[in-house]
N, C-alpha and C. Protein backbone atom coordinates (compact mmCIF):
# COMPACT_ATOMS: atom_id res chain seq x y z
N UNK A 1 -86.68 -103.07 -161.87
CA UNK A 1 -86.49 -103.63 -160.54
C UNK A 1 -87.75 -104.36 -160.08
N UNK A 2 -88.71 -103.80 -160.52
CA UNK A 2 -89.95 -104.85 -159.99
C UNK A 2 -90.60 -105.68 -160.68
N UNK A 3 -90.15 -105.99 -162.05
CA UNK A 3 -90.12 -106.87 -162.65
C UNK A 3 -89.22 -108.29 -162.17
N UNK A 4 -88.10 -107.74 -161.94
CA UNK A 4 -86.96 -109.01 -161.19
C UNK A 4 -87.31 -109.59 -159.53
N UNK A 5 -88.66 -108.14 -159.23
CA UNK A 5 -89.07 -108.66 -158.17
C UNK A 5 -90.18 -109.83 -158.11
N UNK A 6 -91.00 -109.45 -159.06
CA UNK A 6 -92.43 -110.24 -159.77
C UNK A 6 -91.78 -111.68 -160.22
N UNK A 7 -90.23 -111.50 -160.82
CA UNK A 7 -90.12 -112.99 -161.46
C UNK A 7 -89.50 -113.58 -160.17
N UNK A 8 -89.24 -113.11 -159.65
CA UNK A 8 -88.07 -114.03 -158.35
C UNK A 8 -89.46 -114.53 -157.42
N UNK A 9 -90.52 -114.18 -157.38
CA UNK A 9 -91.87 -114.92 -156.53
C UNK A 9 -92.01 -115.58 -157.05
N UNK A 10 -92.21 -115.26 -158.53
CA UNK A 10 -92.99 -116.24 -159.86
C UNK A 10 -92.25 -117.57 -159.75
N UNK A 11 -90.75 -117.22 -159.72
CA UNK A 11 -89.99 -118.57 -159.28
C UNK A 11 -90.21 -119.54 -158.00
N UNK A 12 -90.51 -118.18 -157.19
CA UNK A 12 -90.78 -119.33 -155.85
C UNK A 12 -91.98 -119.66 -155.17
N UNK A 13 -92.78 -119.34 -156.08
CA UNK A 13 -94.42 -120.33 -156.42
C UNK A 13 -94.10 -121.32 -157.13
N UNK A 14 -93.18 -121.08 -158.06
CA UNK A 14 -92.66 -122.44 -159.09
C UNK A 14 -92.39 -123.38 -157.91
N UNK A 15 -91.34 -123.26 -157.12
CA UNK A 15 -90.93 -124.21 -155.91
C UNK A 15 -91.62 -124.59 -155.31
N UNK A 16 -92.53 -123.94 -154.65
CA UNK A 16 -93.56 -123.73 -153.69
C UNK A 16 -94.71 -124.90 -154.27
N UNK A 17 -94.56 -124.64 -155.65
CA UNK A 17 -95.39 -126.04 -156.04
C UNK A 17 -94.93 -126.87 -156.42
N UNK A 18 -93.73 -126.78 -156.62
CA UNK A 18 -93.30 -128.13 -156.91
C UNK A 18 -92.88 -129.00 -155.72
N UNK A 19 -92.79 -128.19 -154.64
CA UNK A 19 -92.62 -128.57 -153.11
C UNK A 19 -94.07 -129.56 -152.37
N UNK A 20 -95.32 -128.68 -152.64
CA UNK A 20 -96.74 -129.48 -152.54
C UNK A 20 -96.36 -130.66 -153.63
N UNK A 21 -95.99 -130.65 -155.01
CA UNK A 21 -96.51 -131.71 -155.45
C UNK A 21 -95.67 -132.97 -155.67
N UNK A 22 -94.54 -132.84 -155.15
CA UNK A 22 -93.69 -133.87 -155.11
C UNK A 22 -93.05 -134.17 -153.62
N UNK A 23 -93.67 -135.60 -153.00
CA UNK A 23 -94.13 -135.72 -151.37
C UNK A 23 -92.32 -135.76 -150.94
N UNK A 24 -91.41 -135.51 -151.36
CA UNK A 24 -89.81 -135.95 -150.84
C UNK A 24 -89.37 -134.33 -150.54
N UNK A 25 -89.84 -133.49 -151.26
CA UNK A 25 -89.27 -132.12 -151.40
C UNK A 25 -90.54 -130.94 -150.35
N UNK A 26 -89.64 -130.88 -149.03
CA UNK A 26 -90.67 -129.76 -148.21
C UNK A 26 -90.03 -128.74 -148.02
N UNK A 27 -91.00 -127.28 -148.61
CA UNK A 27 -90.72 -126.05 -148.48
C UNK A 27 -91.45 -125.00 -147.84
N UNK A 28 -90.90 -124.50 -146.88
CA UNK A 28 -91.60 -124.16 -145.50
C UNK A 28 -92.06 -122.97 -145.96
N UNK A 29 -91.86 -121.96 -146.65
CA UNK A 29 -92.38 -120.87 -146.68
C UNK A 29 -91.94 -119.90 -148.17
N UNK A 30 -92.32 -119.36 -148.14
CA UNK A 30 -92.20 -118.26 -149.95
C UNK A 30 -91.08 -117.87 -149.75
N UNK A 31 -90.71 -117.20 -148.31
CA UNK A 31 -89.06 -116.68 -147.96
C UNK A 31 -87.93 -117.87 -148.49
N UNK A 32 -88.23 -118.85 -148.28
CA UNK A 32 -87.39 -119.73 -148.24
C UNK A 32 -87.40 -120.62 -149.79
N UNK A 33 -88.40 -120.65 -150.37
CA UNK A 33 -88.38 -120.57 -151.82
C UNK A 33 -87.55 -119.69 -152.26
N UNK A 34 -88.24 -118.51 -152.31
CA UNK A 34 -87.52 -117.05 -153.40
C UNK A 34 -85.97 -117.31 -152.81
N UNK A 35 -85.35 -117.52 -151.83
CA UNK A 35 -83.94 -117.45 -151.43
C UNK A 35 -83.56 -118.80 -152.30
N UNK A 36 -84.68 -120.12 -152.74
CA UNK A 36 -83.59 -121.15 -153.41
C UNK A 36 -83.80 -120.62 -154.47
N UNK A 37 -84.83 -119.87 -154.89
CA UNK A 37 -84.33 -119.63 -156.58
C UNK A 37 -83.09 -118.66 -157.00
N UNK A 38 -82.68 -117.89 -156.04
CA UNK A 38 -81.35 -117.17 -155.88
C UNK A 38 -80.37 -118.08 -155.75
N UNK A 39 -80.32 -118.69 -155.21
CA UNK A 39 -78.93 -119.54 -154.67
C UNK A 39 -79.20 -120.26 -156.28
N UNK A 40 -80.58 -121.17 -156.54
CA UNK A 40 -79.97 -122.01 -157.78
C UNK A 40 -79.68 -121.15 -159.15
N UNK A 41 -80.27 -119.51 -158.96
CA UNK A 41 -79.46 -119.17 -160.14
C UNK A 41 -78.10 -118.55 -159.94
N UNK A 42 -77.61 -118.16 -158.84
CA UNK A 42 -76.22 -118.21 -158.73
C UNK A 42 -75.30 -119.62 -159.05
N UNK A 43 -75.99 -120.60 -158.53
CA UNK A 43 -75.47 -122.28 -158.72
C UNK A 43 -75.18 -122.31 -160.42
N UNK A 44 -76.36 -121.95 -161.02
CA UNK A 44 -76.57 -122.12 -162.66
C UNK A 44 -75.10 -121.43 -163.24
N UNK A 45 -74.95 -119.95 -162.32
CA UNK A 45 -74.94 -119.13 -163.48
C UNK A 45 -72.84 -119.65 -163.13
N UNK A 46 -72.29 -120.00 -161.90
CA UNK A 46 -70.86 -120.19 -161.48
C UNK A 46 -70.85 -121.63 -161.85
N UNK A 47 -71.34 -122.85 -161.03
CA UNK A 47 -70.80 -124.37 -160.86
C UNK A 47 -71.52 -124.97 -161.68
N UNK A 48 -72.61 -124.92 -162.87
CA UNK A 48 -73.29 -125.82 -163.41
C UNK A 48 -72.24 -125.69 -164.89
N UNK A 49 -71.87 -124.98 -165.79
CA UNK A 49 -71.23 -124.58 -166.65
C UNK A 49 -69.64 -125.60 -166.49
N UNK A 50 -69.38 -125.27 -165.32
CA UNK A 50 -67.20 -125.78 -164.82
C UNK A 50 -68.19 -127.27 -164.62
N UNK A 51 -68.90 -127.94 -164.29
CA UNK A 51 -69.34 -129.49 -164.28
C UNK A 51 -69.57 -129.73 -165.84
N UNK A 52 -70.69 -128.91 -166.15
CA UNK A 52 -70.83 -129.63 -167.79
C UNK A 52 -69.53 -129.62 -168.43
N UNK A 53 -68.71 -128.53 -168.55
CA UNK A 53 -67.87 -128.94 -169.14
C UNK A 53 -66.76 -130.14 -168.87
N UNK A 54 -66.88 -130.37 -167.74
CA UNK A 54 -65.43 -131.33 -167.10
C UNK A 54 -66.40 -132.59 -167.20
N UNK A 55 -67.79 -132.78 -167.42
CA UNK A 55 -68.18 -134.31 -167.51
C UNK A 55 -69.04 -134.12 -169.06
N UNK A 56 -68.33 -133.64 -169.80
CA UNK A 56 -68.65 -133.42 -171.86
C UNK A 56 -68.79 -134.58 -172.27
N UNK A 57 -67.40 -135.78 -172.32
CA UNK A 57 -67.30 -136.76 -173.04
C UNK A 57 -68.11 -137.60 -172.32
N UNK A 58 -68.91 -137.58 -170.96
CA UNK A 58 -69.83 -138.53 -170.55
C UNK A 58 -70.87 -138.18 -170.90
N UNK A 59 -71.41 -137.10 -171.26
CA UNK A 59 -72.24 -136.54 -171.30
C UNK A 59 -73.04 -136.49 -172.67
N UNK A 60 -71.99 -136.90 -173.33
CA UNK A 60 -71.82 -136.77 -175.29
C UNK A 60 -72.70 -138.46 -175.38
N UNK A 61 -71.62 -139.20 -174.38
CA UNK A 61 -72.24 -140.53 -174.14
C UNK A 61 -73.65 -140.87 -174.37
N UNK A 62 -73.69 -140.49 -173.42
CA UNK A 62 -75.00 -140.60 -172.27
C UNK A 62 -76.34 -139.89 -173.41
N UNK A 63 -76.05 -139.34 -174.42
CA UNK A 63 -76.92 -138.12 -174.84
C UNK A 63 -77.80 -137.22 -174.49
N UNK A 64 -76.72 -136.59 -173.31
CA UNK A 64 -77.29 -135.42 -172.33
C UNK A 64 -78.18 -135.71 -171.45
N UNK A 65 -78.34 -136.85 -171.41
CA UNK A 65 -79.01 -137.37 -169.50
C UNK A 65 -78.06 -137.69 -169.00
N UNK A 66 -76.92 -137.16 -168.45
CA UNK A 66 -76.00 -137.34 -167.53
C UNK A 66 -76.59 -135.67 -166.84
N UNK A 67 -76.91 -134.65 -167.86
CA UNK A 67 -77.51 -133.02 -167.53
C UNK A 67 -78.56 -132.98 -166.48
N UNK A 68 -79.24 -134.21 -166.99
CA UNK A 68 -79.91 -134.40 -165.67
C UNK A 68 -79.90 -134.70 -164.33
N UNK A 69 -79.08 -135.70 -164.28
CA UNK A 69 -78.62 -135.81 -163.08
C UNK A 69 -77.43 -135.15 -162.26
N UNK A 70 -77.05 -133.59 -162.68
CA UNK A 70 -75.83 -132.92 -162.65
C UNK A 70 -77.35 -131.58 -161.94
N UNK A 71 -78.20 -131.70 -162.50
CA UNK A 71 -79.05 -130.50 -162.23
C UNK A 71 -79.92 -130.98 -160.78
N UNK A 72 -79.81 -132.50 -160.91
CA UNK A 72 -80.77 -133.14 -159.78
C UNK A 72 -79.79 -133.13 -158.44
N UNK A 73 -78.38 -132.90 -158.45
CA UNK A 73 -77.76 -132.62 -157.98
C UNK A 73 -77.13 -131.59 -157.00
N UNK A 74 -77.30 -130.48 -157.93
CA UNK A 74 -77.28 -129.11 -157.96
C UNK A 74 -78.51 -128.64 -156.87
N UNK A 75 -79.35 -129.13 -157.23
CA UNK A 75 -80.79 -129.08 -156.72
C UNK A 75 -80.61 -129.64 -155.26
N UNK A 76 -80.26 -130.63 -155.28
CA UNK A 76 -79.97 -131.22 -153.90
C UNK A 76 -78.83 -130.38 -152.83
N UNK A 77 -78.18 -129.73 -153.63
CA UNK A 77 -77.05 -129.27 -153.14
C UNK A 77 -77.69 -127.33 -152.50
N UNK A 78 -78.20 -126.76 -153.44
CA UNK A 78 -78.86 -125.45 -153.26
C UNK A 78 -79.59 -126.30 -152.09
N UNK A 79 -80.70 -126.73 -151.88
CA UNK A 79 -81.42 -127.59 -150.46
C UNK A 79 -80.66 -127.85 -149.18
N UNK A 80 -79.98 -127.79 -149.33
CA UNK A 80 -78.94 -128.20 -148.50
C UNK A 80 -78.37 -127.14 -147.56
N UNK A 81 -78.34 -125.74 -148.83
CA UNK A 81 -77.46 -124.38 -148.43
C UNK A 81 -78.76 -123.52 -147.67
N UNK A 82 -79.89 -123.57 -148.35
CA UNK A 82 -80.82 -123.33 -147.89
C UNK A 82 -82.21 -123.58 -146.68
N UNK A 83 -81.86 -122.88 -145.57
CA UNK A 83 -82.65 -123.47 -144.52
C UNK A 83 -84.06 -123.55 -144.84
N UNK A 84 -84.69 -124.58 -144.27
CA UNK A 84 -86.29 -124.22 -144.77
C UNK A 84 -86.62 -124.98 -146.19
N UNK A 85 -85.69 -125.54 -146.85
CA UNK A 85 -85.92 -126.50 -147.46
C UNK A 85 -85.38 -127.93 -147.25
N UNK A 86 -85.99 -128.68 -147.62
CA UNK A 86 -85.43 -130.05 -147.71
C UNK A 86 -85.97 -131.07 -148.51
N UNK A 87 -84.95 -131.44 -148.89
CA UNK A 87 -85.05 -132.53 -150.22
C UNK A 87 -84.74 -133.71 -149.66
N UNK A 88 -85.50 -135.03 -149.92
CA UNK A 88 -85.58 -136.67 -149.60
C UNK A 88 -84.65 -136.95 -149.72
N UNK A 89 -84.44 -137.62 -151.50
CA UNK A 89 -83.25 -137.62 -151.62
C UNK A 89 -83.13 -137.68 -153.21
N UNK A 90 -82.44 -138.29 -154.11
CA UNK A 90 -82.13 -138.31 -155.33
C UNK A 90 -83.46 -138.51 -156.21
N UNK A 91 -83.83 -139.46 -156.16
CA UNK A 91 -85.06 -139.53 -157.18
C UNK A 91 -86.13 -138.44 -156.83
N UNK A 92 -86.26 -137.49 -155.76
CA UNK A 92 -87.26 -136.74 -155.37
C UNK A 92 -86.41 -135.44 -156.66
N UNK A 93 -85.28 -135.35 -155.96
CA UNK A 93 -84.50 -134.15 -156.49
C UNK A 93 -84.50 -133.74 -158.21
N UNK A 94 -84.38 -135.45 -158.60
CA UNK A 94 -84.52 -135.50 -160.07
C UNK A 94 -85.72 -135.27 -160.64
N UNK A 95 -86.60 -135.27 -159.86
CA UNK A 95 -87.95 -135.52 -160.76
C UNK A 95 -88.24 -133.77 -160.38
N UNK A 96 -87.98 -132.96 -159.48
CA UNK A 96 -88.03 -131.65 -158.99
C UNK A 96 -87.49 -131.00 -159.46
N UNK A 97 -85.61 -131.57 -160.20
CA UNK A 97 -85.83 -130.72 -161.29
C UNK A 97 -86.19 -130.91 -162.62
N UNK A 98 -86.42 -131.84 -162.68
CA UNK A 98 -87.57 -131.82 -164.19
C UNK A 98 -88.32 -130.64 -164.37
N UNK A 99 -89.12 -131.14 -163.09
CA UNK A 99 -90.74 -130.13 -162.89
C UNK A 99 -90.24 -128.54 -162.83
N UNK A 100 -88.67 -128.30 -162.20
CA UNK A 100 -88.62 -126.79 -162.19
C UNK A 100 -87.93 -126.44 -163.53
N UNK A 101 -87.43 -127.38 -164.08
CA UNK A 101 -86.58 -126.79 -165.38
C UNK A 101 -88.13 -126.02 -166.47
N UNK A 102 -89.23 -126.90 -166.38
CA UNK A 102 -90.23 -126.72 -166.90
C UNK A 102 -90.84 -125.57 -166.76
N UNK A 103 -91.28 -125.28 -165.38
CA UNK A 103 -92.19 -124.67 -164.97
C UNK A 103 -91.26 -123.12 -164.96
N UNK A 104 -89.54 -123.49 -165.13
CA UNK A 104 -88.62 -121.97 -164.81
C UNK A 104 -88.64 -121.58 -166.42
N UNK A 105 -88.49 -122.57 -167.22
CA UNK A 105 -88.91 -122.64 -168.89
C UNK A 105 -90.05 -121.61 -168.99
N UNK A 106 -91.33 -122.03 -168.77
CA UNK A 106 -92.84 -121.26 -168.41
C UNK A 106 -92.87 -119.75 -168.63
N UNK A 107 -92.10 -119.75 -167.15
CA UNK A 107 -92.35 -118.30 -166.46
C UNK A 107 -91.41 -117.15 -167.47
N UNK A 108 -90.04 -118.06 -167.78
CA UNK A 108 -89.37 -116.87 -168.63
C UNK A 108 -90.05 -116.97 -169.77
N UNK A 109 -90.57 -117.50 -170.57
CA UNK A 109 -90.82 -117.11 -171.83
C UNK A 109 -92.67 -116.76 -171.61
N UNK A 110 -93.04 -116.78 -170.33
CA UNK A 110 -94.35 -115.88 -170.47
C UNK A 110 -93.92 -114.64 -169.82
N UNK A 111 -92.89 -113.84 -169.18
CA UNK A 111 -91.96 -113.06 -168.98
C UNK A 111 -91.74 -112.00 -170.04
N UNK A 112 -90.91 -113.14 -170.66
CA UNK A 112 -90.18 -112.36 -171.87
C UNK A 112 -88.88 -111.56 -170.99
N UNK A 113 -88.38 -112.30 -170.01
CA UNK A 113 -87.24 -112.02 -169.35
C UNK A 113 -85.43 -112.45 -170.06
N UNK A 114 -86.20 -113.33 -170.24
CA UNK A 114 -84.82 -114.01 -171.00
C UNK A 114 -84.83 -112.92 -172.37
């Protein structure tokens, strides 16, 4: 339990900086981080899966940068649900989640959570 507590901050320092370092995306406080990294792994774990699959053959296209902009999305959309954040708009969102796919990459495998 306090391990899931340690990673759910760890996540929302992830935000928290990716909030300072990208000027479109403002995040008012750690409360309000740690609550988007909940909402986006509930987002991940229900609506990101039923999209990839229903946009496959664009996606096959595209060679999986359509994933990106389905996550920059997502991202925009958790912001949205969540008070205390706010996102610019699309190109902020996309490049935010770049930086969090990375930095959420990071934390689990210096974790060893996954």
């Amino acid at each position: 339990m306090i391990t899931a507590i340690i990673i759910l901050l760890c996540y929302g320092l992830a935000i928290m900086f990716t909030g300072w370092l990208i000027p479109g995306i403002e995040v008012d406080n750690i409360l309000s981080a740690s609550i988007l990294a909940i909402v986006l792994g509930l987002i991940n774990l229900t609506i990101k899966p039923i999209l990839i699959l229903i946009t496959l053959p664009v996606n096959i296209l595209t060679l999986g940068l359509l994933t990106l902009v389905i996550n920059a999305l997502l991202l925009m959309f958790a912001g949205a649900i969540v008070p205390g954040i706010e996102i610019g708009g699309f190109w902020n969102a996309l490049f935010g989640s770049i930086l969090l796919s990375i930095l959420f990459t990071g934390i689990g495998r210096y974790t060893n959570y996954y």
